[in-house]
C-alpha atoms as a PDB file:
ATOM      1  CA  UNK A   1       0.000   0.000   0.000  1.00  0.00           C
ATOM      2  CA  UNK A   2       2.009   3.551  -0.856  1.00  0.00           C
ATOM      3  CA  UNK A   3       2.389   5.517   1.969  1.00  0.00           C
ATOM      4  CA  UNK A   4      -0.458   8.245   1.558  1.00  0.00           C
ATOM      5  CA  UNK A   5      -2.808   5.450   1.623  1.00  0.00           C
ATOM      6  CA  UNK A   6      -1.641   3.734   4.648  1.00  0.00           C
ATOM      7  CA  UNK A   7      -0.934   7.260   6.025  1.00  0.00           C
ATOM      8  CA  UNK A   8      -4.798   7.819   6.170  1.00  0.00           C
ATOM      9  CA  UNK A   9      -5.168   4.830   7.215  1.00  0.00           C
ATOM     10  CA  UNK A  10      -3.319   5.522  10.362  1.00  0.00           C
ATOM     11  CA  UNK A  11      -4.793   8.868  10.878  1.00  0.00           C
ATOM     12  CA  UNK A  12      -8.223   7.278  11.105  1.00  0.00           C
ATOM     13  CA  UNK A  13      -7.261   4.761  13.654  1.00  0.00           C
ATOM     14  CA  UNK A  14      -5.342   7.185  15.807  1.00  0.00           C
ATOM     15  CA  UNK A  15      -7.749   9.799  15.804  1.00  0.00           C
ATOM     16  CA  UNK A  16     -10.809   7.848  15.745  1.00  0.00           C
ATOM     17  CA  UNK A  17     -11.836   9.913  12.424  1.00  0.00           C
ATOM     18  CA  UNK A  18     -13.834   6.739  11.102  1.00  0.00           C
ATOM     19  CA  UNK A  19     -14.470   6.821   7.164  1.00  0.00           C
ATOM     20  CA  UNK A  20     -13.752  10.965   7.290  1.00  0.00           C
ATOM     21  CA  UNK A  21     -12.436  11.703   3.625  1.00  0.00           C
ATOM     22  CA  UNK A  22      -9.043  12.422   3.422  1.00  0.00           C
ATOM     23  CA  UNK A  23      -6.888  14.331   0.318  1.00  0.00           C
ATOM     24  CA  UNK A  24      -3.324  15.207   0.277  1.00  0.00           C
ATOM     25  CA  UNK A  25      -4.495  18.878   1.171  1.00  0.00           C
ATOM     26  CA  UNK A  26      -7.010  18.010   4.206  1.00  0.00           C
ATOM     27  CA  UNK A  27      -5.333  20.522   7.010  1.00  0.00           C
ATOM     28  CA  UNK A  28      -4.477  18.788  10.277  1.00  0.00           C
ATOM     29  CA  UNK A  29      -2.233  20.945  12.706  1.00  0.00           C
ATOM     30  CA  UNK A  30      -4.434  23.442  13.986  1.00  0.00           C
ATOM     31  CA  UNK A  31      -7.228  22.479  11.394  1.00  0.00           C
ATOM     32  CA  UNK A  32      -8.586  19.204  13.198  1.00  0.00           C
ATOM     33  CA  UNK A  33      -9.273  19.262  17.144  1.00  0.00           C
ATOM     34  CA  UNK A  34      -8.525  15.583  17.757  1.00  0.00           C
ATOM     35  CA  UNK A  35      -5.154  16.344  16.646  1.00  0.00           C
ATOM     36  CA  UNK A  36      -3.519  18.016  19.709  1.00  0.00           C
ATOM     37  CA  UNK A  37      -0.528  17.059  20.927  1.00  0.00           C
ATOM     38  CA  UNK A  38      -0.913  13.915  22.791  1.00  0.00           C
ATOM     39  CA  UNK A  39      -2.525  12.871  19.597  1.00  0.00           C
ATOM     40  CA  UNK A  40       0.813  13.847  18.004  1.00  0.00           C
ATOM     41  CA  UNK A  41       2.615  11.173  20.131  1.00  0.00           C
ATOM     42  CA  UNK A  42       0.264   9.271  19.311  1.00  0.00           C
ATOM     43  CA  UNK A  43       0.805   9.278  15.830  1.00  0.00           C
ATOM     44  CA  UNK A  44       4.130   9.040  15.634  1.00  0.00           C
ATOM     45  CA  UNK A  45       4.457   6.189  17.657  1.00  0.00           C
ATOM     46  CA  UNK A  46       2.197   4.472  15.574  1.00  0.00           C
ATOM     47  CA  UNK A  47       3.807   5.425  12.262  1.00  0.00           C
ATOM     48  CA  UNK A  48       7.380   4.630  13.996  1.00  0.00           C
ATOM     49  CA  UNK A  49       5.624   0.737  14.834  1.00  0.00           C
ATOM     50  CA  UNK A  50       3.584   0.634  11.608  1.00  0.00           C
ATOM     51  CA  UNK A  51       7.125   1.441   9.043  1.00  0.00           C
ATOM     52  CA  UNK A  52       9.278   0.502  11.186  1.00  0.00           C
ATOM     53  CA  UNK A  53      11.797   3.709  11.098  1.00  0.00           C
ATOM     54  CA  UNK A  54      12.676   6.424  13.913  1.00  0.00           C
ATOM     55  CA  UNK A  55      11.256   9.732  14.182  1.00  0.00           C
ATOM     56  CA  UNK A  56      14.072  11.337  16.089  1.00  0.00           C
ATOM     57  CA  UNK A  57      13.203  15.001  18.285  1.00  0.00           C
ATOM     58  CA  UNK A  58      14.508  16.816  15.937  1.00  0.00           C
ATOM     59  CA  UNK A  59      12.688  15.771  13.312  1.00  0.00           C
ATOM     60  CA  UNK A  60       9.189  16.652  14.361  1.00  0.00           C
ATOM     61  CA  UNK A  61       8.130  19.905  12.665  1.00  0.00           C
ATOM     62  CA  UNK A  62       4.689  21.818  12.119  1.00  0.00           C
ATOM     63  CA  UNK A  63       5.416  21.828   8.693  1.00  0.00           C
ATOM     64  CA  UNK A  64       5.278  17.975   8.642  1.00  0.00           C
ATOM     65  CA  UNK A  65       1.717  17.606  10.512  1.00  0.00           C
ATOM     66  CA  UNK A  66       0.347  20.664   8.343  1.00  0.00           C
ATOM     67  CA  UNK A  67      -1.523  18.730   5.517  1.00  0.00           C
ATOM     68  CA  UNK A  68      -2.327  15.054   5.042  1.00  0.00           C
ATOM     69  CA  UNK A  69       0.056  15.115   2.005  1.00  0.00           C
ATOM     70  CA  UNK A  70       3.276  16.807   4.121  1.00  0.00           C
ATOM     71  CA  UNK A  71       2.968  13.802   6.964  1.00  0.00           C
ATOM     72  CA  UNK A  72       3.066  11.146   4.205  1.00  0.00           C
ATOM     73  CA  UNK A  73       6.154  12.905   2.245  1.00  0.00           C
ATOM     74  CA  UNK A  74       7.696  12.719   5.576  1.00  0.00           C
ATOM     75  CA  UNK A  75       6.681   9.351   6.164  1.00  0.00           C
ATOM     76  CA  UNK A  76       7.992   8.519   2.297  1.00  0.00           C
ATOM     77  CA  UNK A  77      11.315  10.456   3.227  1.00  0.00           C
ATOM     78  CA  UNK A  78      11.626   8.280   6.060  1.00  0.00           C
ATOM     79  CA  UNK A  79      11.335   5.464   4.282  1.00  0.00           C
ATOM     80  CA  UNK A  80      14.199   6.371   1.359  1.00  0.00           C
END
């Protein structure tokens, strides 16, 4: 499954968003309340568990958790 995909996938579980629709441009950071910052953790853990890869301290930026489509070029980056 490419990354967006499972991306949304994960997003859904974590956040308990059910069958919400989501595009590369759906806002997130500041955009979606059940995204605060424990749900950032959250995430991150799961995407670390689901791919496999380390999201180090100093990786986490706003800029990745803006848009559905920034978190899963992250996630793709990761994964290079």
């Amino acid at each position: 499954m490419p990354p967006f995909q499972q991306v949304c996938q994960i997003l859904r579980t974590t956040l308990g968003l059910s069958y919400q629709p989501l595009t590369e441009d759906t806002p997130l950071l500041g955009a979606m309340p059940e995204l605060d910052s424990m749900a950032v953790a959250n995430l991150i853990v799961a995407l670390e568990q689901y791919y496999g890869f380390e999201v180090r301290d100093d990786e986490i930026s706003a800029r990745h958790f803006a848009t559905v489509g920034s978190l899963s070029d992250f996630v793709a980056s990761k994964l290079e």
